[in-house]
Protein backbone atom coordinates (compact mmCIF):
# COMPACT_ATOMS: atom_id res chain seq x y z
CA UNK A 1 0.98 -4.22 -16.73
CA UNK A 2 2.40 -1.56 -15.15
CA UNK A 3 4.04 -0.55 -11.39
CA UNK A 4 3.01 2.24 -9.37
CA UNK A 5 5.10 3.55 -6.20
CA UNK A 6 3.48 5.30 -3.27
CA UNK A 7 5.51 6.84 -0.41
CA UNK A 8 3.09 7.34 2.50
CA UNK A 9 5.69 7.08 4.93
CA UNK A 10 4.78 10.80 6.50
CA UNK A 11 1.13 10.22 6.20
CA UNK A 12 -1.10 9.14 9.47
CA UNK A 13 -3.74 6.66 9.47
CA UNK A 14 -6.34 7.09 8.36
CA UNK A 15 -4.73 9.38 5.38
CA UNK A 16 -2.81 5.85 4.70
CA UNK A 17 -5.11 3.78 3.80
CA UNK A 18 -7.04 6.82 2.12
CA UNK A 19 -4.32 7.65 -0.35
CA UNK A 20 -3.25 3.94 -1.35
CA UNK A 21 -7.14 3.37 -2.04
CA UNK A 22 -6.75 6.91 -4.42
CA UNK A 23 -3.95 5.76 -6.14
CA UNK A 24 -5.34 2.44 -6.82
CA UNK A 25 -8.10 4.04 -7.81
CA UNK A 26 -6.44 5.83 -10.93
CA UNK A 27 -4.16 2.52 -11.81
CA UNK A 28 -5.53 0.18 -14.17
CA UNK A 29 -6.79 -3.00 -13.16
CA UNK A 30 -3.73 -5.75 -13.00
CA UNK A 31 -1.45 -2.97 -12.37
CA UNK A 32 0.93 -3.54 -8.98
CA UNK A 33 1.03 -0.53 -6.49
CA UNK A 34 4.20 -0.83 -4.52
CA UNK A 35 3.44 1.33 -1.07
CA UNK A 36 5.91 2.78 1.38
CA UNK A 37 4.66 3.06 4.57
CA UNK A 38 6.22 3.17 8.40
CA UNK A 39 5.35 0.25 10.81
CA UNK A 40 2.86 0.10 13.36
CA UNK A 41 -0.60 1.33 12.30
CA UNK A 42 0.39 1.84 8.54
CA UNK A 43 1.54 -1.55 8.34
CA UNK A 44 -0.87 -3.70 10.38
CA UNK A 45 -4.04 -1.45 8.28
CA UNK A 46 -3.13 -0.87 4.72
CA UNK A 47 -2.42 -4.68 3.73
CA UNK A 48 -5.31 -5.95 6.13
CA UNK A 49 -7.90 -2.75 4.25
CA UNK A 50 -6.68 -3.75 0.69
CA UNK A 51 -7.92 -7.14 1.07
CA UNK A 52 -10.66 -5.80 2.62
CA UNK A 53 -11.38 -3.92 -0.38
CA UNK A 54 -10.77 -7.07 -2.79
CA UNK A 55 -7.31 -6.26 -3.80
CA UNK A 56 -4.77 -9.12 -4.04
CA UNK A 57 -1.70 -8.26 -1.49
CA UNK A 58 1.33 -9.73 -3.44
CA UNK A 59 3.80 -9.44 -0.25
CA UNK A 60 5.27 -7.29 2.72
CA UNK A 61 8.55 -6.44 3.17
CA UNK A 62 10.93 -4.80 5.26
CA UNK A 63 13.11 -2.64 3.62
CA UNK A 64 15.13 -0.33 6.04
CA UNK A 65 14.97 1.04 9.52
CA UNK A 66 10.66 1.34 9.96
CA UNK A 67 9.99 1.47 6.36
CA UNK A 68 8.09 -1.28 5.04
CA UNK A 69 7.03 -1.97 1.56
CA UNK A 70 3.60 -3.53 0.74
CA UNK A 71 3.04 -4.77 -2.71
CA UNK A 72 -0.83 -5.08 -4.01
CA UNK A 73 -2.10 -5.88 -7.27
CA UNK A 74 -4.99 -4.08 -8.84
């Protein structure tokens, strides 16, 4: 098992949800993608469209300012 780090904290929705779903893509399955993203849109979509999607989200966190981290398991 590996973990994967995406910083989407520039990108606009829907690019954010767009590019975590392309990265998870290439991961293999059981592999944890750690994503960076900004709060408001980013934040309320990508967890809620992973899930969506069947992923498992592992947790959200706050790490500084408006970055947020989302953690979701392949």
């Amino acid at each position: 098992m590996a973990t994967h780090t995406l910083d989407i904290t520039k990108e606009h929705c829907p690019m954010t949800f767009v590019k975590t779903k392309l990265k998870l893509a290439q991961i293999a399955e059981g592999d944890i993608l750690e994503v960076l993203l900004t709060e408001g849109e980013p934040l309320n979509n990508v967890p809620k469209s992973a899930k969506e999607q069947g992923y498992n989200v592992l947790s959200v966190e706050h790490v500084d300012g408006n970055i947020h981290k989302v953690t979701i398991k392949k």
